[in-house]
Protein backbone atom coordinates (compact mmCIF):
# COMPACT_ATOMS: atom_id res chain seq x y z
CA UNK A 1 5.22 10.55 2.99
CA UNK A 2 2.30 9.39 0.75
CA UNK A 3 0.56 11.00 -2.14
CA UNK A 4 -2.79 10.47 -3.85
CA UNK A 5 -1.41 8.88 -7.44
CA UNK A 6 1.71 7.58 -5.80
CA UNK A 7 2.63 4.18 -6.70
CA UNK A 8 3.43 1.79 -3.56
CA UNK A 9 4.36 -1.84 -3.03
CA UNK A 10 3.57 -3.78 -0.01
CA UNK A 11 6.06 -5.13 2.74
CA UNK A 12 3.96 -6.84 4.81
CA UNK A 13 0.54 -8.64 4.16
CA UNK A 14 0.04 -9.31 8.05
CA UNK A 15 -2.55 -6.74 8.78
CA UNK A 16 -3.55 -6.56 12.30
CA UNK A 17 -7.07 -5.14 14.26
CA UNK A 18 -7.46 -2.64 17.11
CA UNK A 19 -5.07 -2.74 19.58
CA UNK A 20 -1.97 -4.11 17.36
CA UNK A 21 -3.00 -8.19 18.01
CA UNK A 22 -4.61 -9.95 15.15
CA UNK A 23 -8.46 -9.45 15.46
CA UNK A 24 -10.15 -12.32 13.01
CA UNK A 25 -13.23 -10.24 12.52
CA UNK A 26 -10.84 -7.58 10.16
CA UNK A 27 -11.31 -10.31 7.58
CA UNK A 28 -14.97 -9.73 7.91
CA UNK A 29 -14.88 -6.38 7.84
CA UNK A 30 -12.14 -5.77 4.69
CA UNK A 31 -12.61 -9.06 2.65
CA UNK A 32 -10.04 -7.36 0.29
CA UNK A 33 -6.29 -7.20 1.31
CA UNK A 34 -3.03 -6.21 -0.04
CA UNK A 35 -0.73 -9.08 -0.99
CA UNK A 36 2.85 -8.54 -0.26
CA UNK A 37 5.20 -8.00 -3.53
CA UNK A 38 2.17 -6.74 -5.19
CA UNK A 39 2.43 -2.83 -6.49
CA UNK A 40 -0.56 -0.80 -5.49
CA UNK A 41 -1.70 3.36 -6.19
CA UNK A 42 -2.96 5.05 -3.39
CA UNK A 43 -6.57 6.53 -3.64
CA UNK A 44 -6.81 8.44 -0.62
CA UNK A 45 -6.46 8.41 3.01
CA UNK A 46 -8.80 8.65 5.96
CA UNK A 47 -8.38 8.40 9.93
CA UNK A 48 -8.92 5.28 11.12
CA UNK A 49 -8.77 5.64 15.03
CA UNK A 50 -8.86 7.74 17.70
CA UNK A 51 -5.81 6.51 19.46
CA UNK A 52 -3.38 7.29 16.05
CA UNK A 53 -4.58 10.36 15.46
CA UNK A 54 -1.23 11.30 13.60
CA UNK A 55 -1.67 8.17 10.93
CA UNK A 56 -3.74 7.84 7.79
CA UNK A 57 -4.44 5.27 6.44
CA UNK A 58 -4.16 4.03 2.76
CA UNK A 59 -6.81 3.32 0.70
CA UNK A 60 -5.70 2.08 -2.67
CA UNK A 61 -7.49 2.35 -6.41
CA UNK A 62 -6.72 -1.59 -6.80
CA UNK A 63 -8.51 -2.40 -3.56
CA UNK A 64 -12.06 -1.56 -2.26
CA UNK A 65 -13.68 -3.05 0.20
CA UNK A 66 -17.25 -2.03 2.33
CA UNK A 67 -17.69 0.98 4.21
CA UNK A 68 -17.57 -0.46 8.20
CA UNK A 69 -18.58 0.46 11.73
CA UNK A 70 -15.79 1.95 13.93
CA UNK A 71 -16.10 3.92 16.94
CA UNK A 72 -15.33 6.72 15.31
CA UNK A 73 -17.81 6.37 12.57
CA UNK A 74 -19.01 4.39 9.36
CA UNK A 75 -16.14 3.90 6.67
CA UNK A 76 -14.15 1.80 4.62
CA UNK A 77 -11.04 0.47 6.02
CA UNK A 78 -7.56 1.78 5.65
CA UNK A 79 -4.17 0.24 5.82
CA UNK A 80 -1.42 1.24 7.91
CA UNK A 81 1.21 3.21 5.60
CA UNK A 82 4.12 1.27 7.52
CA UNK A 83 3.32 -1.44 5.61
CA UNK A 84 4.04 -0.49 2.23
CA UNK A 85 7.07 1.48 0.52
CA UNK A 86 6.84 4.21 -2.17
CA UNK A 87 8.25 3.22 -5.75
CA UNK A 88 11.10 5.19 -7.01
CA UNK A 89 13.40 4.97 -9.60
CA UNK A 90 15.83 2.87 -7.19
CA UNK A 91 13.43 -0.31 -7.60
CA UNK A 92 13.08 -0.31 -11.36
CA UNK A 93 14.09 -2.14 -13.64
CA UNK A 94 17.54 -0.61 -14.79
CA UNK A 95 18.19 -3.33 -17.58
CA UNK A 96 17.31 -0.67 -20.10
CA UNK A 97 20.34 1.47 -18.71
CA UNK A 98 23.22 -1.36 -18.53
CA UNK A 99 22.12 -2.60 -22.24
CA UNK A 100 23.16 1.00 -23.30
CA UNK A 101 26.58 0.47 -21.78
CA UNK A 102 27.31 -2.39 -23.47
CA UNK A 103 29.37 -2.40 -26.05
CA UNK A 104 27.16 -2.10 -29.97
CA UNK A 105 29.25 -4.16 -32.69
CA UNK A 106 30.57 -2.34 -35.03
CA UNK A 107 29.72 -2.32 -38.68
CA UNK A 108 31.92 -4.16 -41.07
């Protein structure tokens, strides 16, 4: 769904810890979070835990945080892609296009 280069902006700014419930040491561990609204490019993606083996997660250019612990290993923590949405042409700004429909006054 994802691509490294691919320009994404996040939904949701509630980021959760292991088991899907809201573990305050995440803050520790990624002092650096996406804000919702904001537009992000994704770096690269990794595999955070065992039990999603399916999901990667999102690193992004804009954001870097430390590499941490897990079970699985030492490295720096990812973001669940469900939380952002890729950027196509759909959410730009189409001004440009309906100024070209309007009407240009004619010379006299």
């Amino acid at each position: 769904m994802f691509h490294i280069g691919q320009r994404v902006v996040c939904l949701d700014d509630r980021f959760v810890g292991e088991n899907r419930v809201f573990d305050p040491t995440f803050i520790t561990r990624c002092p650096n979070l996406p804000v919702k609204g904001h537009v992000y490019t994704v770096r690269g993606f990794v595999v955070p835990y065992a039990w999603y083996p399916a999901t990667l997660g999102i690193l992004l250019e804009e954001i870097v945080n430390p590499p941490c612990p897990y079970f699985e290993g030492t490295f720096e923590p990812s973001f669940f892609p469900s939380h952002f949405r890729p950027i196509t042409l759909r959410n730009a700004d189409i001004s440009v296009f309906t100024a070209m429909l309007n009407k240009t006054p004619e010379k006299v």
